[in-house]
C-alpha atoms as a PDB file:
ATOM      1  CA  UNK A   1      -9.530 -11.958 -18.695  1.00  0.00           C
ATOM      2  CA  UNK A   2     -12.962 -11.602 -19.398  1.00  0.00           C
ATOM      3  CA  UNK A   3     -13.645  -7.604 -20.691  1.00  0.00           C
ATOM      4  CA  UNK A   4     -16.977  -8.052 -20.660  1.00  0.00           C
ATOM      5  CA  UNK A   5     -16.783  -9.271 -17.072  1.00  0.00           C
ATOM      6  CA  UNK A   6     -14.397  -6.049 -16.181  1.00  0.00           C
ATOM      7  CA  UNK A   7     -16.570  -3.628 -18.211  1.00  0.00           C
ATOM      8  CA  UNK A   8     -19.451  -4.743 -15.702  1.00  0.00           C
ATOM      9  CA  UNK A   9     -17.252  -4.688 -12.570  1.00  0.00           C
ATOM     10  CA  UNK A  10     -16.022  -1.183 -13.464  1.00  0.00           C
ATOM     11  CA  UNK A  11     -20.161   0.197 -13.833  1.00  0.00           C
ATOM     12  CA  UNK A  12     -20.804  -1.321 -10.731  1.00  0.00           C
ATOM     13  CA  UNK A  13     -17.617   0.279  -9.118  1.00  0.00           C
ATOM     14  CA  UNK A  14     -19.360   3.740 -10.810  1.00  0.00           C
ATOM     15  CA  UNK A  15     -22.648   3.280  -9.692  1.00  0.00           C
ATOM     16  CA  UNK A  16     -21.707   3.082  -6.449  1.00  0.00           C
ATOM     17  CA  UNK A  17     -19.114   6.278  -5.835  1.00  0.00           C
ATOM     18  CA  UNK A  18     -22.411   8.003  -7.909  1.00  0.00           C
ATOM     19  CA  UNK A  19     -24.577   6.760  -4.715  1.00  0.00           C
ATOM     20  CA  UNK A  20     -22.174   7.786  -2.322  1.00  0.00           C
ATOM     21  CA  UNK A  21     -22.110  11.351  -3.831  1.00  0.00           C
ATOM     22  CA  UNK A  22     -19.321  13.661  -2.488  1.00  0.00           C
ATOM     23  CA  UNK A  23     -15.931  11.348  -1.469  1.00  0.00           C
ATOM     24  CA  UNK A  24     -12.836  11.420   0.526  1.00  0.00           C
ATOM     25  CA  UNK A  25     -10.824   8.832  -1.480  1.00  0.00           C
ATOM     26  CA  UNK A  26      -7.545   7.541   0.883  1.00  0.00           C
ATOM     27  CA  UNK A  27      -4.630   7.436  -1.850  1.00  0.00           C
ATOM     28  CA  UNK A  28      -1.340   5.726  -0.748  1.00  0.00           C
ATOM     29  CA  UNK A  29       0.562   6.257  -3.867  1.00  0.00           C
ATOM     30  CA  UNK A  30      -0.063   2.203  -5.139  1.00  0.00           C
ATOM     31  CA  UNK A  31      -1.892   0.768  -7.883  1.00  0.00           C
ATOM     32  CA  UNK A  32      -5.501   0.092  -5.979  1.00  0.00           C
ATOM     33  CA  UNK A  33      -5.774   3.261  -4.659  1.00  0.00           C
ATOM     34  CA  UNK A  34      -4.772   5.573  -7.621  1.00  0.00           C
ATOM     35  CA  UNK A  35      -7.313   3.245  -9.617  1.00  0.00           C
ATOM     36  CA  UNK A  36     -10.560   4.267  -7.247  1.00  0.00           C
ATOM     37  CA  UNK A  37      -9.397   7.332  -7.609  1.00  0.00           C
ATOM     38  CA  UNK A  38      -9.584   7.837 -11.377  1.00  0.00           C
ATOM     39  CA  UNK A  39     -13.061   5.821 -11.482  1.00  0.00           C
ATOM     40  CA  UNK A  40     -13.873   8.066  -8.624  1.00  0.00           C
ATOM     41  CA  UNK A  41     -13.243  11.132 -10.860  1.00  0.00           C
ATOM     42  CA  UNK A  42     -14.894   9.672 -14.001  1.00  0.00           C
ATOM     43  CA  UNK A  43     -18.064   8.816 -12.235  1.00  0.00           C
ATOM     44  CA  UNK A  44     -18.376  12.283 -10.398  1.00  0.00           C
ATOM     45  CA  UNK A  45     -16.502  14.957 -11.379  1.00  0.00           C
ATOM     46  CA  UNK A  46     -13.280  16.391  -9.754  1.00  0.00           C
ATOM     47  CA  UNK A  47     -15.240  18.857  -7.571  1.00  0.00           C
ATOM     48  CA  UNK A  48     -16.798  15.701  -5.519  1.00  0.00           C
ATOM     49  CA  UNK A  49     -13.581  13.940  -4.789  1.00  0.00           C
ATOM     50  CA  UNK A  50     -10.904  14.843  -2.181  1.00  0.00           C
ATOM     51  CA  UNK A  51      -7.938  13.067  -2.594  1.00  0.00           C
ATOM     52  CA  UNK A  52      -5.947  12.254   1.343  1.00  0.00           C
ATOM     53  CA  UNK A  53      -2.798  10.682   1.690  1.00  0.00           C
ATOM     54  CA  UNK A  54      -1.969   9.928   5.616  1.00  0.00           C
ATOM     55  CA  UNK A  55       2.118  10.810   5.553  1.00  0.00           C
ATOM     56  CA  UNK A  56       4.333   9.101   8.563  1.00  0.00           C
ATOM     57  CA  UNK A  57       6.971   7.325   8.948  1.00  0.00           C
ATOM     58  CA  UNK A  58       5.877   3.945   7.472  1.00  0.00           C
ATOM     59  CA  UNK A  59       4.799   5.711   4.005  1.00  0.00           C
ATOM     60  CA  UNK A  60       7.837   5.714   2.060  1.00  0.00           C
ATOM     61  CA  UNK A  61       9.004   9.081  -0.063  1.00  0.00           C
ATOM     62  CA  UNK A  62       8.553   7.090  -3.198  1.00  0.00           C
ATOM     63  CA  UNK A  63       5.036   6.599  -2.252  1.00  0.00           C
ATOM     64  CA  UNK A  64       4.050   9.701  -1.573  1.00  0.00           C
ATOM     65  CA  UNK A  65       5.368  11.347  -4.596  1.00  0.00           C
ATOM     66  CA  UNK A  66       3.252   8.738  -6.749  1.00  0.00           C
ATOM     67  CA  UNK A  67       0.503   9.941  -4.969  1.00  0.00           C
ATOM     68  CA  UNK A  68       0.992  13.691  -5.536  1.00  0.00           C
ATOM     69  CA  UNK A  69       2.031  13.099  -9.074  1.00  0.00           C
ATOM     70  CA  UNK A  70      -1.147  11.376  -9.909  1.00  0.00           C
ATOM     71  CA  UNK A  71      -3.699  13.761  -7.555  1.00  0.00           C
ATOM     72  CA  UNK A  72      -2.134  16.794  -9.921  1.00  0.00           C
ATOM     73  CA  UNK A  73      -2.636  14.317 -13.273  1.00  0.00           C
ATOM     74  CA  UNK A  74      -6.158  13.832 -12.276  1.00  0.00           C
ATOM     75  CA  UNK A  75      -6.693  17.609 -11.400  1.00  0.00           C
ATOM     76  CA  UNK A  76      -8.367  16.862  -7.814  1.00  0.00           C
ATOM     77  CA  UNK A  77      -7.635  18.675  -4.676  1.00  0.00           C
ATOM     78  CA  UNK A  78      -4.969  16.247  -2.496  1.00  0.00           C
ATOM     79  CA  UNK A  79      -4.547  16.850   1.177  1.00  0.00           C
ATOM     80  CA  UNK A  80      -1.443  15.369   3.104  1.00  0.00           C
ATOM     81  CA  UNK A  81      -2.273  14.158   6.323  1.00  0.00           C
ATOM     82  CA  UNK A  82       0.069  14.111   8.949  1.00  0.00           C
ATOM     83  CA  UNK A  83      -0.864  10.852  11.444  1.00  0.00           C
ATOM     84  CA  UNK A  84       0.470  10.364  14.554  1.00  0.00           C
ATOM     85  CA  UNK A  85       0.073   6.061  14.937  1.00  0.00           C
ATOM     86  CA  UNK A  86       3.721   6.192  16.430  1.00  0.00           C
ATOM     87  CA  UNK A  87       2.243   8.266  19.323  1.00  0.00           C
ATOM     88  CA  UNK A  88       0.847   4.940  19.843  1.00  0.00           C
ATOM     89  CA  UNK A  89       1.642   2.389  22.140  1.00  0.00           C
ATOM     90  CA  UNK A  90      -0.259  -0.142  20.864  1.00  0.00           C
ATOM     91  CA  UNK A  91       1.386   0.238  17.199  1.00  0.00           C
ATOM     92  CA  UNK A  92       4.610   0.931  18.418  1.00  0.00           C
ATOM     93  CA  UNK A  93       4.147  -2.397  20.375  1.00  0.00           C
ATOM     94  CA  UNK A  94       3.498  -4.507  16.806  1.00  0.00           C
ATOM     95  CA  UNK A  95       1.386  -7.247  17.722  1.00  0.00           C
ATOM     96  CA  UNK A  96      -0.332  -9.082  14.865  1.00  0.00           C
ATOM     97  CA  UNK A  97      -3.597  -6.669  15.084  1.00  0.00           C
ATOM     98  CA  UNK A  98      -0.641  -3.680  14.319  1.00  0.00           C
ATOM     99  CA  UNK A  99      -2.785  -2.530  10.987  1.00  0.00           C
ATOM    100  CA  UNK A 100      -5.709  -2.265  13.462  1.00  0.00           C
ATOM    101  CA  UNK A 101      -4.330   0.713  15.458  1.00  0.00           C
ATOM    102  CA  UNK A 102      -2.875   2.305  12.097  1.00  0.00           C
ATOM    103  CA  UNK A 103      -5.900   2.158  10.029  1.00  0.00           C
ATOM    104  CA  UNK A 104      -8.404   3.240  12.815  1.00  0.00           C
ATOM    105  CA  UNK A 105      -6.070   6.600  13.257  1.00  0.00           C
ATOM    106  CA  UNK A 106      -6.387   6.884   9.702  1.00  0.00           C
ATOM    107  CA  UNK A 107     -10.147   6.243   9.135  1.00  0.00           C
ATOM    108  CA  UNK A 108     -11.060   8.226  11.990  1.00  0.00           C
ATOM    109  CA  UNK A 109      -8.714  11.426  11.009  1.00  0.00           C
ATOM    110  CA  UNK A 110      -9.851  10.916   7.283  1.00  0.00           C
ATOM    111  CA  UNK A 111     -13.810  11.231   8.307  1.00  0.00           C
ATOM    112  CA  UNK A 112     -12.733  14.433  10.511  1.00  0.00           C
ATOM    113  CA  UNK A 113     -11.685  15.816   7.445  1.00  0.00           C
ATOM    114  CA  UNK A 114     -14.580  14.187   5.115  1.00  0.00           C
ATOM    115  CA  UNK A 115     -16.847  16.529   7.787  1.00  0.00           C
ATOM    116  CA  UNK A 116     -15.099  19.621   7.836  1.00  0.00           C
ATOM    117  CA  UNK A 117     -14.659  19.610   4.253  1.00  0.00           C
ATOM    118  CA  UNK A 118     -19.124  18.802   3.425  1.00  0.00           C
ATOM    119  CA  UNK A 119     -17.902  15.320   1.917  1.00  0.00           C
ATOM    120  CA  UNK A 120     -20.413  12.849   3.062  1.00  0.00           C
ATOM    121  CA  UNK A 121     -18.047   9.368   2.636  1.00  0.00           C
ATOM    122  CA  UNK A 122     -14.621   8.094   2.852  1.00  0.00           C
ATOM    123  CA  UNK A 123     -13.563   5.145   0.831  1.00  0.00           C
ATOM    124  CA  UNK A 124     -10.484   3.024   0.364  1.00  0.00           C
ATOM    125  CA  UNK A 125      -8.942   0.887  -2.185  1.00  0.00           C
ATOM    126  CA  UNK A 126      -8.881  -2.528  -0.841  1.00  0.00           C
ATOM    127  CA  UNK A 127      -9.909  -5.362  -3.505  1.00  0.00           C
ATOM    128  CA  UNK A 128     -11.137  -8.646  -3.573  1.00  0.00           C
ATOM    129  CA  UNK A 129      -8.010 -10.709  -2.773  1.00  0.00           C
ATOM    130  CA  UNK A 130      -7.605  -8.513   0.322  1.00  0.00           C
ATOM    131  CA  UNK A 131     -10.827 -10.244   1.634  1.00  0.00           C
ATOM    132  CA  UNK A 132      -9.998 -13.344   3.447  1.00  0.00           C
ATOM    133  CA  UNK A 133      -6.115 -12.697   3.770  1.00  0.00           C
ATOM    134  CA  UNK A 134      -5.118 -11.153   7.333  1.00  0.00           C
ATOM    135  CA  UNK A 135      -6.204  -8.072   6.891  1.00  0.00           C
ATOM    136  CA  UNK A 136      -6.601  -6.513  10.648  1.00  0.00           C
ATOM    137  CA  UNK A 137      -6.888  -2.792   8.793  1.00  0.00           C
ATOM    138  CA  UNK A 138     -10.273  -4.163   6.938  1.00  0.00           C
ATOM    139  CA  UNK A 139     -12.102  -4.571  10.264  1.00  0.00           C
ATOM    140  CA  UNK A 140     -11.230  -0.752  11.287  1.00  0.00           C
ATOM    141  CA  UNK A 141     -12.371   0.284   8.020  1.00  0.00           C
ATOM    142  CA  UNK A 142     -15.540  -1.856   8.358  1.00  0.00           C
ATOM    143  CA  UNK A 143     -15.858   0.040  12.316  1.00  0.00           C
ATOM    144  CA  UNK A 144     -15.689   3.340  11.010  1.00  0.00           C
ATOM    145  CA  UNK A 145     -17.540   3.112   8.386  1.00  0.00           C
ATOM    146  CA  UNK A 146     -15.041   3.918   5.289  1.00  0.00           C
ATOM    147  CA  UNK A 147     -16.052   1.630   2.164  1.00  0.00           C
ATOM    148  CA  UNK A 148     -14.623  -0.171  -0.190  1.00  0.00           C
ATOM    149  CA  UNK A 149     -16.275   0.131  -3.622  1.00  0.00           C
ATOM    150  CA  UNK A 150     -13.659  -2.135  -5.340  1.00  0.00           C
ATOM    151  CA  UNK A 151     -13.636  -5.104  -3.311  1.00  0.00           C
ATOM    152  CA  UNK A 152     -17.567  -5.249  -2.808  1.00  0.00           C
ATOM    153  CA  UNK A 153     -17.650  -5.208  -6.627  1.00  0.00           C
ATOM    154  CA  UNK A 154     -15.117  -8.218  -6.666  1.00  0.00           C
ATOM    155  CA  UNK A 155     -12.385  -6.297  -8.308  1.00  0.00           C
ATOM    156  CA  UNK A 156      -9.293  -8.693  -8.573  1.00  0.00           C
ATOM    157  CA  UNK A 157      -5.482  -7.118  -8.727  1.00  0.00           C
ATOM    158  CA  UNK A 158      -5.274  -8.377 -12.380  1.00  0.00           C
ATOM    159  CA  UNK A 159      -8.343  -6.566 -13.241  1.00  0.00           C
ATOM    160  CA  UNK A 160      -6.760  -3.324 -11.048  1.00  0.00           C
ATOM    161  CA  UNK A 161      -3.811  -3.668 -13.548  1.00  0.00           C
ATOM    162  CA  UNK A 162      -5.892  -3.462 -16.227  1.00  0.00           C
ATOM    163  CA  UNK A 163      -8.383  -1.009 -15.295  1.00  0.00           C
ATOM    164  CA  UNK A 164      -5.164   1.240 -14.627  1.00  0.00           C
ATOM    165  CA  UNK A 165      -4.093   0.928 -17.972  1.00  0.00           C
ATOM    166  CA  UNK A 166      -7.743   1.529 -19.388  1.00  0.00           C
ATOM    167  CA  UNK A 167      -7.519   4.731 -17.503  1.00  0.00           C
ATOM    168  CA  UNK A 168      -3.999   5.724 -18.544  1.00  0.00           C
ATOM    169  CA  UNK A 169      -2.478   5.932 -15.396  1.00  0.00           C
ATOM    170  CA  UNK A 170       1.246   5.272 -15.808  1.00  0.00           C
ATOM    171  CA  UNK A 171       2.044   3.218 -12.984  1.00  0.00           C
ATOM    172  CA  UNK A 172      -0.383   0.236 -13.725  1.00  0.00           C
ATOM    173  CA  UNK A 173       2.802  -1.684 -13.038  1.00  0.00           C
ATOM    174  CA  UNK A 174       3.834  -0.448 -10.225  1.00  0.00           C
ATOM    175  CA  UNK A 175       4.787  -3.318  -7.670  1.00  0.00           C
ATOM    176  CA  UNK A 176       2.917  -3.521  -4.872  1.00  0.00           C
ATOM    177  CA  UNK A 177       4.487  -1.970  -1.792  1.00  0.00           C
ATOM    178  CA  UNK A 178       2.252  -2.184   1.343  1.00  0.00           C
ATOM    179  CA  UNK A 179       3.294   0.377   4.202  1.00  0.00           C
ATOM    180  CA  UNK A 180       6.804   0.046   5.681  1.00  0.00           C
ATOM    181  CA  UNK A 181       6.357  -1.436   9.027  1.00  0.00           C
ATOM    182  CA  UNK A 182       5.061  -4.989   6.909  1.00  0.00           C
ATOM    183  CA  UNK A 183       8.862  -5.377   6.891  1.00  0.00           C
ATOM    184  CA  UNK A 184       9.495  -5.602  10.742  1.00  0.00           C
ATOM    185  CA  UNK A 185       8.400  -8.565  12.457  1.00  0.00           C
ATOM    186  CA  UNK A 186       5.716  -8.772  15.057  1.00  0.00           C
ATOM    187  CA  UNK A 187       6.766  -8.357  18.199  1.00  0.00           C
ATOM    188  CA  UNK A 188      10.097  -5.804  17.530  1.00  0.00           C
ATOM    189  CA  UNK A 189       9.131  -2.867  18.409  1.00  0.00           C
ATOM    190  CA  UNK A 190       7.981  -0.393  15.002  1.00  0.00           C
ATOM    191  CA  UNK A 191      10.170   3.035  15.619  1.00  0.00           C
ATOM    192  CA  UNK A 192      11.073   5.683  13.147  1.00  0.00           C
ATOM    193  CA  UNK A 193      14.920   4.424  12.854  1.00  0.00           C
ATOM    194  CA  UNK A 194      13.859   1.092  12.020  1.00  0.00           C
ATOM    195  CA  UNK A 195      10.944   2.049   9.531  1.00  0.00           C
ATOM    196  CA  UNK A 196      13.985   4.536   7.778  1.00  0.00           C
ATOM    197  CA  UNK A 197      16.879   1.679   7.598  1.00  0.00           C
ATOM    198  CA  UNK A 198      13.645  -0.460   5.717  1.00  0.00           C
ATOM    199  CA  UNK A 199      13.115   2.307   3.151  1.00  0.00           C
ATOM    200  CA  UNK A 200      16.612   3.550   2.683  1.00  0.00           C
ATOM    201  CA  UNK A 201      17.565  -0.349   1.751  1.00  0.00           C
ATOM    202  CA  UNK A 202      14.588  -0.635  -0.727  1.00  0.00           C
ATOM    203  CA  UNK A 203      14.908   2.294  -2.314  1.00  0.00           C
ATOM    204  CA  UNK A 204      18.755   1.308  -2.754  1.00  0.00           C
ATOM    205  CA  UNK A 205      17.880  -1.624  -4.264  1.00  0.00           C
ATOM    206  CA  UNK A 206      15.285  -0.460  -6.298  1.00  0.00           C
ATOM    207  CA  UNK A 207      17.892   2.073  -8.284  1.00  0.00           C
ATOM    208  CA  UNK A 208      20.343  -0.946  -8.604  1.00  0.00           C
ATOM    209  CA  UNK A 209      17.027  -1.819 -11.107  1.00  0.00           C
ATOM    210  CA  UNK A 210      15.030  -4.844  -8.733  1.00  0.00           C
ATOM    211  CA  UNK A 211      11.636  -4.441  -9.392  1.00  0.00           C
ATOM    212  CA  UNK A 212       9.756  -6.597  -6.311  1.00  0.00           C
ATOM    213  CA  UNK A 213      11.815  -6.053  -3.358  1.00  0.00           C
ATOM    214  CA  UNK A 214      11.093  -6.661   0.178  1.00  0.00           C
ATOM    215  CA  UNK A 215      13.737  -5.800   3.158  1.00  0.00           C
ATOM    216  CA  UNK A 216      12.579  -7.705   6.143  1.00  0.00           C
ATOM    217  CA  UNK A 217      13.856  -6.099   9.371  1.00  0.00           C
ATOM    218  CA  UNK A 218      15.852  -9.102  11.516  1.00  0.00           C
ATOM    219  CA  UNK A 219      18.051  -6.686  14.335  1.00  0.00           C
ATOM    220  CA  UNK A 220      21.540  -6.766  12.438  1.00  0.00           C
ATOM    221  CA  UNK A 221      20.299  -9.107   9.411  1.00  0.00           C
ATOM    222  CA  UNK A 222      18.352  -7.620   6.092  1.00  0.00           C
ATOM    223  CA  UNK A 223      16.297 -10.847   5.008  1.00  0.00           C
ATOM    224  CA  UNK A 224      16.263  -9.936   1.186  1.00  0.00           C
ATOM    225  CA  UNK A 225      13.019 -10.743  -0.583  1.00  0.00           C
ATOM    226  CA  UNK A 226      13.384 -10.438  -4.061  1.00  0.00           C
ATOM    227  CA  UNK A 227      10.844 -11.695  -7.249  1.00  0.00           C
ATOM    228  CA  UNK A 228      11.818 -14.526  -9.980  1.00  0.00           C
ATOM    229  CA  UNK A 229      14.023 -12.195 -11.840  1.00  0.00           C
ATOM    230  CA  UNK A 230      15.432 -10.764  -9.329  1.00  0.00           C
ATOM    231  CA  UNK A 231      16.456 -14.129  -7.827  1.00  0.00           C
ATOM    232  CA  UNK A 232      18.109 -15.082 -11.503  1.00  0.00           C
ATOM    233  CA  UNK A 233      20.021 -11.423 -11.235  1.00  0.00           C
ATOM    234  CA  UNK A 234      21.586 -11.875  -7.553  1.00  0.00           C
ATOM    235  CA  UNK A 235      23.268 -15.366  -8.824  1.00  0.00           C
ATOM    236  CA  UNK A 236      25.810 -12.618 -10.473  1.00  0.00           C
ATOM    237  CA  UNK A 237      28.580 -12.096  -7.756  1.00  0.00           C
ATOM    238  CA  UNK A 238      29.012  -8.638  -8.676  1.00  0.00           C
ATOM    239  CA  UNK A 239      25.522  -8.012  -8.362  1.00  0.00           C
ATOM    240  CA  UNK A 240      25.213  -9.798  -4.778  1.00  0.00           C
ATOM    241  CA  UNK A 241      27.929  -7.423  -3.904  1.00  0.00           C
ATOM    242  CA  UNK A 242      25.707  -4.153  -4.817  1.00  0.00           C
ATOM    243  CA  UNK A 243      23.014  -5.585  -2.847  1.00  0.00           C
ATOM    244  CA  UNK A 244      25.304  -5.977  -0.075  1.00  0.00           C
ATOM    245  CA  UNK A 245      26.836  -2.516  -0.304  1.00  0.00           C
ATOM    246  CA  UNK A 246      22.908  -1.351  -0.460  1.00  0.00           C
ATOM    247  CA  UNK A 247      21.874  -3.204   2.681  1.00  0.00           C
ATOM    248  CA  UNK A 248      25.038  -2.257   4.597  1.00  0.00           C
ATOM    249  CA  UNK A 249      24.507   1.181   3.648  1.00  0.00           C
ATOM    250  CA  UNK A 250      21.528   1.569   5.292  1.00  0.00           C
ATOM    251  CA  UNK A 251      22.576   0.490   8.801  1.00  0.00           C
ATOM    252  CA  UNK A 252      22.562  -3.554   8.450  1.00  0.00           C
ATOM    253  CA  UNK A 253      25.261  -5.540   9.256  1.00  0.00           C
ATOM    254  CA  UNK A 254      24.592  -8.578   7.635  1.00  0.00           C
ATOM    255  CA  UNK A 255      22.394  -9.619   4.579  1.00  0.00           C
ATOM    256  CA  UNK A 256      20.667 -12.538   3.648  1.00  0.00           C
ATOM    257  CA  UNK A 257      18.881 -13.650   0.411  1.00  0.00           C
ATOM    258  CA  UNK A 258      15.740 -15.813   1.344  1.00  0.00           C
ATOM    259  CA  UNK A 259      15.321 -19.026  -1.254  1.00  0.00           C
ATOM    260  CA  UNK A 260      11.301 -18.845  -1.321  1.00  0.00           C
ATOM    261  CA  UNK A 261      11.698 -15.148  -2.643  1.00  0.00           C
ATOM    262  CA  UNK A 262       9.483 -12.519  -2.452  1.00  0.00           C
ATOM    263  CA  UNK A 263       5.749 -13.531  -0.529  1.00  0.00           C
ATOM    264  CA  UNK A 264       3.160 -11.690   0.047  1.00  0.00           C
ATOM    265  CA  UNK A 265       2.610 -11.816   4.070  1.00  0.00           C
ATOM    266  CA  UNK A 266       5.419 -13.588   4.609  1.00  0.00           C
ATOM    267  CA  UNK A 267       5.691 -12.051   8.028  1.00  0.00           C
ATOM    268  CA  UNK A 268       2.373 -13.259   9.030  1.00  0.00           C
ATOM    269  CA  UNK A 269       0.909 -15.383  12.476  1.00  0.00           C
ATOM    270  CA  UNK A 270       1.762 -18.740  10.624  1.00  0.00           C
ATOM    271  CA  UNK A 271      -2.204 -18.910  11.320  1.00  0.00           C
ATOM    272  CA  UNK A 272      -2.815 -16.604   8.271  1.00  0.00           C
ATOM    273  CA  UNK A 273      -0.892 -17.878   6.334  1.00  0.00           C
ATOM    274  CA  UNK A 274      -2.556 -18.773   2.880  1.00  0.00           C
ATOM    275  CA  UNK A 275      -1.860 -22.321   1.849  1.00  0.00           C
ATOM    276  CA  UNK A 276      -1.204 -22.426  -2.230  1.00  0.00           C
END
């Protein structure tokens, strides 16, 4: 990696939360978003930033305590929103434009508060390899408005990883996650039960030590996506037994392993699909 090449991409990320003044920064509790908000910070000041976290169903618990634990590290005000996209039939419905719906009841309720609270923008942490991927949120952040400083400054994840550790953040490993109804496919309906067997599975699996971990939602059936290591670990039997356990446990009745391992968007129109 180039540091000169970062150095530059992180002033330009600067220069523009210092044009955009007063900001609403959305935090999710990953990697991308805790990193804008730490540049967000350096470049203006905690008084200027507001960190929001939109709370439902599809945020997991594990989530939401990263992003508490790093609003109070960063000594900025954090606001839990409480958002309602369940209340709506055409997310409950999950058709491939699902992240649409979510993400304009997010934007919107985030700029409410960006008003009521004199902050003049909302931005977002979405990065360069977001652009071009299928991305149906991106086009209700584009409609309403919210920007996003890192990806128009061509901020890869690699450089996020870095730039996390630059700024001492401890989680600049943290896998990504992506919101919890990524795990059901399109078409099954997205309810609260469904959204809770997902999390209680990954979180299961992630104290039995897997680090990438995916539960795809199938009816009865877990599909198990798990990363290179992870693969390596399950060929243990006793291992593929605690996976088992952790799957059943959470309301599955059966549990695969998929081969191909852990994808990003492997749930995707086959359409959208990126081809390596």
């Amino acid at each position: 990696m180039d540091e000169g090449v970062l150095r530059g991409k992180r002033e330009d990320v600067s220069g523009r939360l210092r044009q955009l003044g007063r900001v609403v920064v959305a935090v999710s509790g990953g990697v991308d978003s805790a990193v804008l908000l730490a540049l967000a910070v350096e470049a203006l000041g905690r008084e200027p930033v507001l960190a929001v976290t939109a709370v439902s169903a599809s945020l997991s618990e594990r989530d939401a305590k990263d992003a508490r634990k790093l609003a109070r590290g960063l000594g900025v005000r954090h606001l839990e929103l409480r958002t309602g996209e369940l209340d709506d039939p055409a997310y409950r419905r999950n058709d491939p434009d699902r992240c649409y719906h979510c993400r304009r009841t997010m934007f919107r309720s985030l700029k409410e508060i960006a008003e009521k609270q004199g902050f003049g923008h909302t931005v977002y942490g979405a990065i360069a390899d977001d652009v071009g991927d299928f991305r149906p949120g991106m086009e209700a952040a584009r409609q309403e408005g919210v920007e996003a400083p890192m990806a128009d400054a061509g901020i890869t994840k690699e450089e996020v990883r870095a730039l996390a550790r630059e700024c001492g953040l401890d989680r600049w490993d943290k896998p990504a996650g992506g919101c919890l109804s990524t795990r059901i496919p399109f078409g099954t309906e997205i309810t609260a039960d469904r959204l809770r067997q997902v999390e209680t599975a990954e979180e299961a699996l992630a104290r039995l030590g897997f680090g990438v971990v995916r539960v795809r939602h199938h009816g009865e059936v877990a599909r198990v996506e798990l990363d290179d290591d992870g693969l390596d670990r399950v060929l243990d039997r006793s291992v593929r037994a605690r996976v088992v356990a952790a799957a059943r446990s959470a309301g599955f009745r059966f549990v695969a392993l998929d081969l191909e391992g852990y994808r990003r968007g492997s749930l995707n129109p086959p359409s959208a699909v990126r081809k390596p």
